[in-house]
Protein backbone atom coordinates (compact mmCIF):
# COMPACT_ATOMS: atom_id res chain seq x y z
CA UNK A 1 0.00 0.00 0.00
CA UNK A 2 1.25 3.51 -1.19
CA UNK A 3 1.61 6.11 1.74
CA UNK A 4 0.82 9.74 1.62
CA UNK A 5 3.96 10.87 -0.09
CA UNK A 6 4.33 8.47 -2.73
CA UNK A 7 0.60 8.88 -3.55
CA UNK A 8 1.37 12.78 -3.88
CA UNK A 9 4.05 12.35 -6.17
CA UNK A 10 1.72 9.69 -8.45
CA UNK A 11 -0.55 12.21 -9.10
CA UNK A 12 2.01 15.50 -9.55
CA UNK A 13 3.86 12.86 -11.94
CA UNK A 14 1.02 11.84 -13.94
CA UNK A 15 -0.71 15.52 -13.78
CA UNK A 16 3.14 17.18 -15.40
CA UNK A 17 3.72 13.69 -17.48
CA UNK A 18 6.76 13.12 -15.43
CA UNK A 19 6.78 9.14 -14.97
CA UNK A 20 10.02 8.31 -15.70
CA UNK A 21 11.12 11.04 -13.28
CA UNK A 22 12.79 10.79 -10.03
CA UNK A 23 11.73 13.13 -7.51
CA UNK A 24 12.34 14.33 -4.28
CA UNK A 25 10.20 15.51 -1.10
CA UNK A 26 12.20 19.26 -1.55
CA UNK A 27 11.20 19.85 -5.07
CA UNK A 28 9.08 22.65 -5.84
CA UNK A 29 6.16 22.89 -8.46
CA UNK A 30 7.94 25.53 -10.00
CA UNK A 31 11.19 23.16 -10.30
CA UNK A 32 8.93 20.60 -11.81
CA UNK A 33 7.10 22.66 -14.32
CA UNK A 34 4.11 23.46 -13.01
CA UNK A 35 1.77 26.52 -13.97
CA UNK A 36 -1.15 27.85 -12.05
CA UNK A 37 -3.47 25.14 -14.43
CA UNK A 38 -1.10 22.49 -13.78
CA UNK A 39 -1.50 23.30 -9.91
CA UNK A 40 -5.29 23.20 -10.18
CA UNK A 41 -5.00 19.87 -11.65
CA UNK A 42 -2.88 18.46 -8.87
CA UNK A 43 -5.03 20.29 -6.21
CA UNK A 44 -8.27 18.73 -7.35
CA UNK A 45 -6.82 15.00 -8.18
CA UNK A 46 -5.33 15.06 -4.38
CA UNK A 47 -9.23 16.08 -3.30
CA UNK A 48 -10.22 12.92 -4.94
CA UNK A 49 -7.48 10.67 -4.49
CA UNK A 50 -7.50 11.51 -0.21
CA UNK A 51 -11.25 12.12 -0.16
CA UNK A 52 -10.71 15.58 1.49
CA UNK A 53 -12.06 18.81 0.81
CA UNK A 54 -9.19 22.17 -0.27
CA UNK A 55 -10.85 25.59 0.53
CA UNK A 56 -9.91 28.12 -2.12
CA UNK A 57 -7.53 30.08 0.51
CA UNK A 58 -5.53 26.94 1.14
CA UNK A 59 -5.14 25.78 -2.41
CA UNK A 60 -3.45 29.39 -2.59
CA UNK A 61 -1.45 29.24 0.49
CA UNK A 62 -0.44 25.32 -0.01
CA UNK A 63 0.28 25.07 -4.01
CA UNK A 64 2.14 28.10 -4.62
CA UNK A 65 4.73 27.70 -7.14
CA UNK A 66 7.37 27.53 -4.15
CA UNK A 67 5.22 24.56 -2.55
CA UNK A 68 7.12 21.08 -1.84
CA UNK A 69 6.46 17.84 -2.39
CA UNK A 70 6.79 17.53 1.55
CA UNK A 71 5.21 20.40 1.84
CA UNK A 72 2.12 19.29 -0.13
CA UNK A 73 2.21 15.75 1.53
CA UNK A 74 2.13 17.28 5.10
CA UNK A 75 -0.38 19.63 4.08
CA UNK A 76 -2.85 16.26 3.40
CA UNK A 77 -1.81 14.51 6.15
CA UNK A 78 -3.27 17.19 8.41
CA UNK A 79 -6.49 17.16 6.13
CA UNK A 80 -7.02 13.82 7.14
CA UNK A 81 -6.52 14.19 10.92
């Protein structure tokens, strides 16, 4: 079974078409090529992957260009405490 983390990265690496590469947790969306659409993408698959709900203000505060891959994980694992 995949945990947080490696889910995250599933869906940022199928949402940017980067399966065939490696990431790490300090990566940025920036780093990886992300836009604002490509964001938006990720941000809505994690809603459905996790089963959690993103306010508007988070999804600005938590998938900012500068946003990590950690940073991203953590940020779900609190939405599902």
């Amino acid at each position: 079974m995949l945990d947080t983390y490696e889910k995250v990265c599933l869906i940022v690496s199928d949402e940017l078409d980067l399966l065939d590469m490696p990431l790490s947790k300090e990566m940025t969306l920036k780093e990886l090529g992300a836009d604002s659409f490509d964001a938006m993408e990720i941000y809505l698959s994690i809603e459905d992957e996790f089963d959690i709900t993103i306010e508007e203000e988070e999804f600005y505060n938590e998938f900012s260009d500068e946003a990590t891959l950690k940073s991203i994980t953590e940020f779900v694992e609190r939405k599902l405490k």
